[in-house]
C-alpha atoms as a PDB file:
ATOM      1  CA  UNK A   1     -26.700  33.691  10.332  1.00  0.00           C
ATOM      2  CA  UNK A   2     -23.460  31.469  10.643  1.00  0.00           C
ATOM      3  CA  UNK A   3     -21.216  31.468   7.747  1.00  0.00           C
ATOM      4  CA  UNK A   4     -18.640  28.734   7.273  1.00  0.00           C
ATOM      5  CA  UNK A   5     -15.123  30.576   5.962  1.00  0.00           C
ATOM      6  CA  UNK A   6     -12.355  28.843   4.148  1.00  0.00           C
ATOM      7  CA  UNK A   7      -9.001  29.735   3.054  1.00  0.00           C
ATOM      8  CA  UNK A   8      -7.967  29.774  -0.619  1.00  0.00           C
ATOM      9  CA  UNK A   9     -10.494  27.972  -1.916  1.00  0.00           C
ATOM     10  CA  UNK A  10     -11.041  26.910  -5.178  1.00  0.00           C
ATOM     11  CA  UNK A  11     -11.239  29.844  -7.746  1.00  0.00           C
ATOM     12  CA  UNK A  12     -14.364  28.851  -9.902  1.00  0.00           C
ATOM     13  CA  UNK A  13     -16.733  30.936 -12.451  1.00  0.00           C
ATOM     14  CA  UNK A  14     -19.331  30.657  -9.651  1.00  0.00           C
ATOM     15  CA  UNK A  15     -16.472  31.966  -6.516  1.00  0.00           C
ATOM     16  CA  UNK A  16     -15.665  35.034  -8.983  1.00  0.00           C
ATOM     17  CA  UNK A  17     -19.514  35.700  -9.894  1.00  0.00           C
ATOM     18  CA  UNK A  18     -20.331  35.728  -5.857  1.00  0.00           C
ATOM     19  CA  UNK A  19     -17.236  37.965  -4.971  1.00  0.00           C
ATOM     20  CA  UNK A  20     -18.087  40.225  -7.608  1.00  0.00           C
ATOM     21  CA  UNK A  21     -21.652  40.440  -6.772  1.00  0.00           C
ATOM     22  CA  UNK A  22     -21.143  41.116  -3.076  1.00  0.00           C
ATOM     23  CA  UNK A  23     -18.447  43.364  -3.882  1.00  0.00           C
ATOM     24  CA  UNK A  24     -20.918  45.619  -5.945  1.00  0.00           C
ATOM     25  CA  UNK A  25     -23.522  45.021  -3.132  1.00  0.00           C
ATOM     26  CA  UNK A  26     -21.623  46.273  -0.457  1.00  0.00           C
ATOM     27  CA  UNK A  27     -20.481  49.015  -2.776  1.00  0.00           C
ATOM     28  CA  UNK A  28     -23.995  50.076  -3.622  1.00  0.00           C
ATOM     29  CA  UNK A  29     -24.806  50.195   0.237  1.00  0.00           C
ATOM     30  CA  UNK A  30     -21.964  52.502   1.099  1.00  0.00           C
ATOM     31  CA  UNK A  31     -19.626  50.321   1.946  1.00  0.00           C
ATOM     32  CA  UNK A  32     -15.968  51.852   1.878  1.00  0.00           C
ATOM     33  CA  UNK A  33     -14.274  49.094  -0.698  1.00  0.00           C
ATOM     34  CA  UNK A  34     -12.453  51.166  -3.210  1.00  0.00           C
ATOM     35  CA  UNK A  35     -16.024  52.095  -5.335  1.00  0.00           C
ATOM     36  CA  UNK A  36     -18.657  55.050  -5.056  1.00  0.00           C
ATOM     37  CA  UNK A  37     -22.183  53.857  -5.916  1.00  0.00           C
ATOM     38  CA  UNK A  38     -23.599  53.233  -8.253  1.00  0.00           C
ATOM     39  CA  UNK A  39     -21.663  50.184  -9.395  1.00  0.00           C
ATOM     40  CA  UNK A  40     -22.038  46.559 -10.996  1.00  0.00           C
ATOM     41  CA  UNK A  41     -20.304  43.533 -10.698  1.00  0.00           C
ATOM     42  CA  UNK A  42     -18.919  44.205 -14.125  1.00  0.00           C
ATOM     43  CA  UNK A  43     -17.257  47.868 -12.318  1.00  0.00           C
ATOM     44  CA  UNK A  44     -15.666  45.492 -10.146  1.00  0.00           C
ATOM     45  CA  UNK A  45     -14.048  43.221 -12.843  1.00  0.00           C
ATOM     46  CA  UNK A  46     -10.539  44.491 -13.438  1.00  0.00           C
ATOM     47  CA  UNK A  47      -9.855  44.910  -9.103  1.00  0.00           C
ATOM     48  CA  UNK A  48     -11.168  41.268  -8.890  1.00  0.00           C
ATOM     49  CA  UNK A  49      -8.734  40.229 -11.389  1.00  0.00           C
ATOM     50  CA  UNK A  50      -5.769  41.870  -9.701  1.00  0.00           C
ATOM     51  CA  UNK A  51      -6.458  40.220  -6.882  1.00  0.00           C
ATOM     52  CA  UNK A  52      -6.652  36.427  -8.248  1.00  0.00           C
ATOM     53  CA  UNK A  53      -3.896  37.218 -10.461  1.00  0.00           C
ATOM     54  CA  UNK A  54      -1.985  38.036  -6.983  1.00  0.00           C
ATOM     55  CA  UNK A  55      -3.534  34.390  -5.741  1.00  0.00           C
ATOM     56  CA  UNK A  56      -2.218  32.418  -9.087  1.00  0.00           C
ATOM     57  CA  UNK A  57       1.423  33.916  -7.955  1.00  0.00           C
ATOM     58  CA  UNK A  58       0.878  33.206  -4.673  1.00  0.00           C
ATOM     59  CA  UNK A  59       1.198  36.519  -3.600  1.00  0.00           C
ATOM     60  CA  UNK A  60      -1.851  36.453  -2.178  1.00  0.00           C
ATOM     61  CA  UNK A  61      -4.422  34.391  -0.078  1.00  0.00           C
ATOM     62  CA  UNK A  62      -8.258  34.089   0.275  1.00  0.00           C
ATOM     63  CA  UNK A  63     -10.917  33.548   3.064  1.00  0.00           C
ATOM     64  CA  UNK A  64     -14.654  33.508   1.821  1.00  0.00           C
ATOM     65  CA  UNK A  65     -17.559  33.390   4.101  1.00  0.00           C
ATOM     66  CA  UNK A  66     -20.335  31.369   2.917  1.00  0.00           C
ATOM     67  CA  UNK A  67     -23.835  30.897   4.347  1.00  0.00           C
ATOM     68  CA  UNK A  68     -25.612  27.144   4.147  1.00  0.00           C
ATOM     69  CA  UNK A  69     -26.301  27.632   0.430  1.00  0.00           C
ATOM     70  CA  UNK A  70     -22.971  28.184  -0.429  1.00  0.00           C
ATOM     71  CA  UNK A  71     -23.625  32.002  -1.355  1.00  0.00           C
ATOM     72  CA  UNK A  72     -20.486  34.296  -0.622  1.00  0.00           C
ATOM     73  CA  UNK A  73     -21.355  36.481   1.789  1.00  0.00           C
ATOM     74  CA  UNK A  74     -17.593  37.487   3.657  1.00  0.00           C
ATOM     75  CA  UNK A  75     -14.710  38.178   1.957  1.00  0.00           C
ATOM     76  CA  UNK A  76     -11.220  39.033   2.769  1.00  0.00           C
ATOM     77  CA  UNK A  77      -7.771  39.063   0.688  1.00  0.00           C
ATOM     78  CA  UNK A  78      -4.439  38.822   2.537  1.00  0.00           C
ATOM     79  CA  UNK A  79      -1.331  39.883   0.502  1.00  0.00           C
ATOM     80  CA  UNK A  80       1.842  39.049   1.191  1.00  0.00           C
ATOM     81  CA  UNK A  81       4.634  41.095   1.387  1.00  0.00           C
ATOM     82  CA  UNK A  82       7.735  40.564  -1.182  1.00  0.00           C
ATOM     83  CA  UNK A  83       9.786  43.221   0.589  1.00  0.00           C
ATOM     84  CA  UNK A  84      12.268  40.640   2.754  1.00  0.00           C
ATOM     85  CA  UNK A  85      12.193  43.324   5.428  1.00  0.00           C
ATOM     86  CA  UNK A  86       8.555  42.945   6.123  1.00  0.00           C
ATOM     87  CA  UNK A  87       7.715  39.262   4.991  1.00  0.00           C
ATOM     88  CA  UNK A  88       6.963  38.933   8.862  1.00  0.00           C
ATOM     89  CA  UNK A  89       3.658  40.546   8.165  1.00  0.00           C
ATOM     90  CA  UNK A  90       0.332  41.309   5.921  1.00  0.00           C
ATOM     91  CA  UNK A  91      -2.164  43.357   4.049  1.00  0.00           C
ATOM     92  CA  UNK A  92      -5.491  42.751   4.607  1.00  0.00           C
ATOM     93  CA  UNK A  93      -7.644  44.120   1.463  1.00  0.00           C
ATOM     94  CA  UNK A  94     -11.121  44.265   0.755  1.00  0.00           C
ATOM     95  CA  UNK A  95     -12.599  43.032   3.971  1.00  0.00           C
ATOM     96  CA  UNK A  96     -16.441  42.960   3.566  1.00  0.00           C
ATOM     97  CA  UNK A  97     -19.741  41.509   4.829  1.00  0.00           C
ATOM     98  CA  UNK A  98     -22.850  41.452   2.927  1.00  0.00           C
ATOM     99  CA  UNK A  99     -24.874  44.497   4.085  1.00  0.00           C
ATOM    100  CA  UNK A 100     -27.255  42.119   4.963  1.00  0.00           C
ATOM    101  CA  UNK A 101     -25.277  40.775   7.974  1.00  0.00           C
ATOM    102  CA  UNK A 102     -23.839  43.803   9.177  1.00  0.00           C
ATOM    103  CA  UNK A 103     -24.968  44.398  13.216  1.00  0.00           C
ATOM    104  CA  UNK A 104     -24.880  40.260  13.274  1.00  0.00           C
ATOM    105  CA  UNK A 105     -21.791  39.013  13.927  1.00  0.00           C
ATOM    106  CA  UNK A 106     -20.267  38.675  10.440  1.00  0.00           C
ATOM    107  CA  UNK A 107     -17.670  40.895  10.984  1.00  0.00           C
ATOM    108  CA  UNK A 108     -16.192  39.695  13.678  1.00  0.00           C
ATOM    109  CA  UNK A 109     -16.512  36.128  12.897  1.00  0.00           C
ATOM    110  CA  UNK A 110     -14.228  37.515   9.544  1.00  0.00           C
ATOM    111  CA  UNK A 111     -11.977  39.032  11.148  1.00  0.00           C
ATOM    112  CA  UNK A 112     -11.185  35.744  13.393  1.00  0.00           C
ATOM    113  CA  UNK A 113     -11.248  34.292  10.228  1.00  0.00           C
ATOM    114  CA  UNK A 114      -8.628  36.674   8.681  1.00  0.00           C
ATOM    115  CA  UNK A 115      -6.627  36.393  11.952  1.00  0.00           C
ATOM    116  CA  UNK A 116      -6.557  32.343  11.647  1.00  0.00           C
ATOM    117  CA  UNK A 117      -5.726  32.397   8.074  1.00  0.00           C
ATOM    118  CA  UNK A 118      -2.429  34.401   8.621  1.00  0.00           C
ATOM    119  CA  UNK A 119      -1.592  32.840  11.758  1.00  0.00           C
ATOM    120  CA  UNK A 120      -1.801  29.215   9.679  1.00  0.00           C
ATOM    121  CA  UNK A 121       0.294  31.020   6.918  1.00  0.00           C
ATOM    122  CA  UNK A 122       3.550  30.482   9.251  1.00  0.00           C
ATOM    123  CA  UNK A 123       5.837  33.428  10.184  1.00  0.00           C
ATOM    124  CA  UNK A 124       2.953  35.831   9.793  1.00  0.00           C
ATOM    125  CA  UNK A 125       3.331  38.371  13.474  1.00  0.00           C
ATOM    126  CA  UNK A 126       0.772  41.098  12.100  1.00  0.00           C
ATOM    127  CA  UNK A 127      -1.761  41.935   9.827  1.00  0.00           C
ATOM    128  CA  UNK A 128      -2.304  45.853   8.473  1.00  0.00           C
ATOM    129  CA  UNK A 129      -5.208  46.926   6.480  1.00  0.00           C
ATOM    130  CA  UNK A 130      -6.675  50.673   5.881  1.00  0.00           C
ATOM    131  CA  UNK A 131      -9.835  52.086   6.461  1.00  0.00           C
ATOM    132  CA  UNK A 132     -11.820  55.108   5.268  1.00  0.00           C
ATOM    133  CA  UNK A 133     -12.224  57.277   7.872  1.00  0.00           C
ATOM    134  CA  UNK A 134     -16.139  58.245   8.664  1.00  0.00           C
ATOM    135  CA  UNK A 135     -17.441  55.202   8.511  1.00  0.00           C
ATOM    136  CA  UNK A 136     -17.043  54.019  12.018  1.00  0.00           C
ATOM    137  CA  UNK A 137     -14.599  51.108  10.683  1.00  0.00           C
ATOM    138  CA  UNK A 138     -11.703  52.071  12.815  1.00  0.00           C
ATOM    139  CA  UNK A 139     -14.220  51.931  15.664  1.00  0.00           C
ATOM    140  CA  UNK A 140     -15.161  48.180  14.236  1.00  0.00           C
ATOM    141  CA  UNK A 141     -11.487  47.035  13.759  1.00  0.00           C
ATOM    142  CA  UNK A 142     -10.830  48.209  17.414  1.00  0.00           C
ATOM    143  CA  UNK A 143     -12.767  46.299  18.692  1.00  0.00           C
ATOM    144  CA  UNK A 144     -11.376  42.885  16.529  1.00  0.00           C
ATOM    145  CA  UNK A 145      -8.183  43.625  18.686  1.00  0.00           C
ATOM    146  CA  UNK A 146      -7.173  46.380  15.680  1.00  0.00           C
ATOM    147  CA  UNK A 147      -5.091  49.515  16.671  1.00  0.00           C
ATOM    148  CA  UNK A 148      -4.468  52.832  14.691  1.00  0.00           C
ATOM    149  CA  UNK A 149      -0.946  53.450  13.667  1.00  0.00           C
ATOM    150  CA  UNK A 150      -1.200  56.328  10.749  1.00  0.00           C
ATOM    151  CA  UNK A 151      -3.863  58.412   9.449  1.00  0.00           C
ATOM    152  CA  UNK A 152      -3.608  60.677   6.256  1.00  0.00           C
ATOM    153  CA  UNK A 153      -6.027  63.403   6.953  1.00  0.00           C
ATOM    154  CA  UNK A 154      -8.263  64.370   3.519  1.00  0.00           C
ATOM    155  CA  UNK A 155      -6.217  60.990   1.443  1.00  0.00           C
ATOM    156  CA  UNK A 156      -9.725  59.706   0.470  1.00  0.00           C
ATOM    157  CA  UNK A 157     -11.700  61.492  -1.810  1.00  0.00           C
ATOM    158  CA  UNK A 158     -15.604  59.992  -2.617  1.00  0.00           C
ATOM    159  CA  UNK A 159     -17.003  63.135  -4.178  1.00  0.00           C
ATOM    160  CA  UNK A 160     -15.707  66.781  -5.288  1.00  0.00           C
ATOM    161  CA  UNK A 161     -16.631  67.959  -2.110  1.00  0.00           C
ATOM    162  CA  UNK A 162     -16.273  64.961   0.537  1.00  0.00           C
ATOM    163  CA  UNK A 163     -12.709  63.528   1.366  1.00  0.00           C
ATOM    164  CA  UNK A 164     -12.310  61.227   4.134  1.00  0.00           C
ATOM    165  CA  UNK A 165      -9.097  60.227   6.097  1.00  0.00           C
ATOM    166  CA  UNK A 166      -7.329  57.003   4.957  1.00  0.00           C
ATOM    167  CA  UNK A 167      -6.835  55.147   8.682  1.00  0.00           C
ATOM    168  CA  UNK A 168      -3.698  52.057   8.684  1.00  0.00           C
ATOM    169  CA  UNK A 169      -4.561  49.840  11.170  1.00  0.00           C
ATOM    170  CA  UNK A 170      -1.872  46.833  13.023  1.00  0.00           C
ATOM    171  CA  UNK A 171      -3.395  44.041  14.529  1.00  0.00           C
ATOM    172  CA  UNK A 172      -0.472  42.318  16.765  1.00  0.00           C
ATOM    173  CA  UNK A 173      -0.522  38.846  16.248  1.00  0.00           C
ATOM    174  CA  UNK A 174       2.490  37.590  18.275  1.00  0.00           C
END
């Protein structure tokens, strides 16, 4: 399926309702974007809201994936730093593909997505996001050109008895 991705577009009832809905969907499959299942869009609410609150101060930036019917299926925010020492480079947060797509390309057309986004931001030489470690993610971001540059062992825990390793990853964009 091709998906058409645009930066920063316009924040409507219907943008929020689709990122919330694929946030909860990828959630619910297992996906590793700040929830455990079971949750609902509602769950994912107040992180939404930090996010576009970070957009309206243009702290942050957007690129949303949509198939032919306009449904958001791709998401990505990139943050910016504020830190003058590190304005050179950003955060890439809840990256995620409808589990749907996964296996099809989606990913990787994101990530080029991501990668385009900050590169038309000006002044932008890297992007660094984190990943939960056992998912095969740091594998995935690898291969977008993604290398590992910290891991805290046991950071992530999803369940009394299950932590996982938070993973930073540096993509080089210079």
């Amino acid at each position: 399926m091709d998906l058409r991705f645009d930066l920063d577009p316009a924040v409507t009832p219907g943008l929020t309702d689709g990122i919330r809905t694929l946030w909860a969907d990828v959630s619910n499959a297992g996906g590793a974007v700040g929830f455990v299942p079971p949750v609902t869009a509602e769950d994912i609410r107040p992180d939404l809201l930090a996010h576009l609150v970070a957009i309206s101060e243009e702290r942050a930036r957007l690129v949303v994936g949509r198939d032919e019917r306009g449904r958001v299926l791709a998401t990505a925010f990139l943050h910016l730093n504020t830190r003058r020492l590190m304005k050179h480079w950003l955060w890439a947060y809840t990256v995620m593909v409808h589990p749907a797509l996964q296996g099809q390309g989606a990913g990787t057309a994101l990530m080029a997505a991501v990668e385009e986004a900050a590169r038309s931001i000006g002044g932008i030489e890297g992007i660094r996001l984190t990943c939960r470690g056992g998912t095969g993610l740091d594998a995935f971001y690898a291969s977008c050109g993604y290398k590992e540059i910290g891991r805290a062992p046991r950071a992530i825990r999803v369940a009394d008895d299950d932590f996982r390793d938070d993973i930073t990853m540096w993509r080089e964009l210079v």
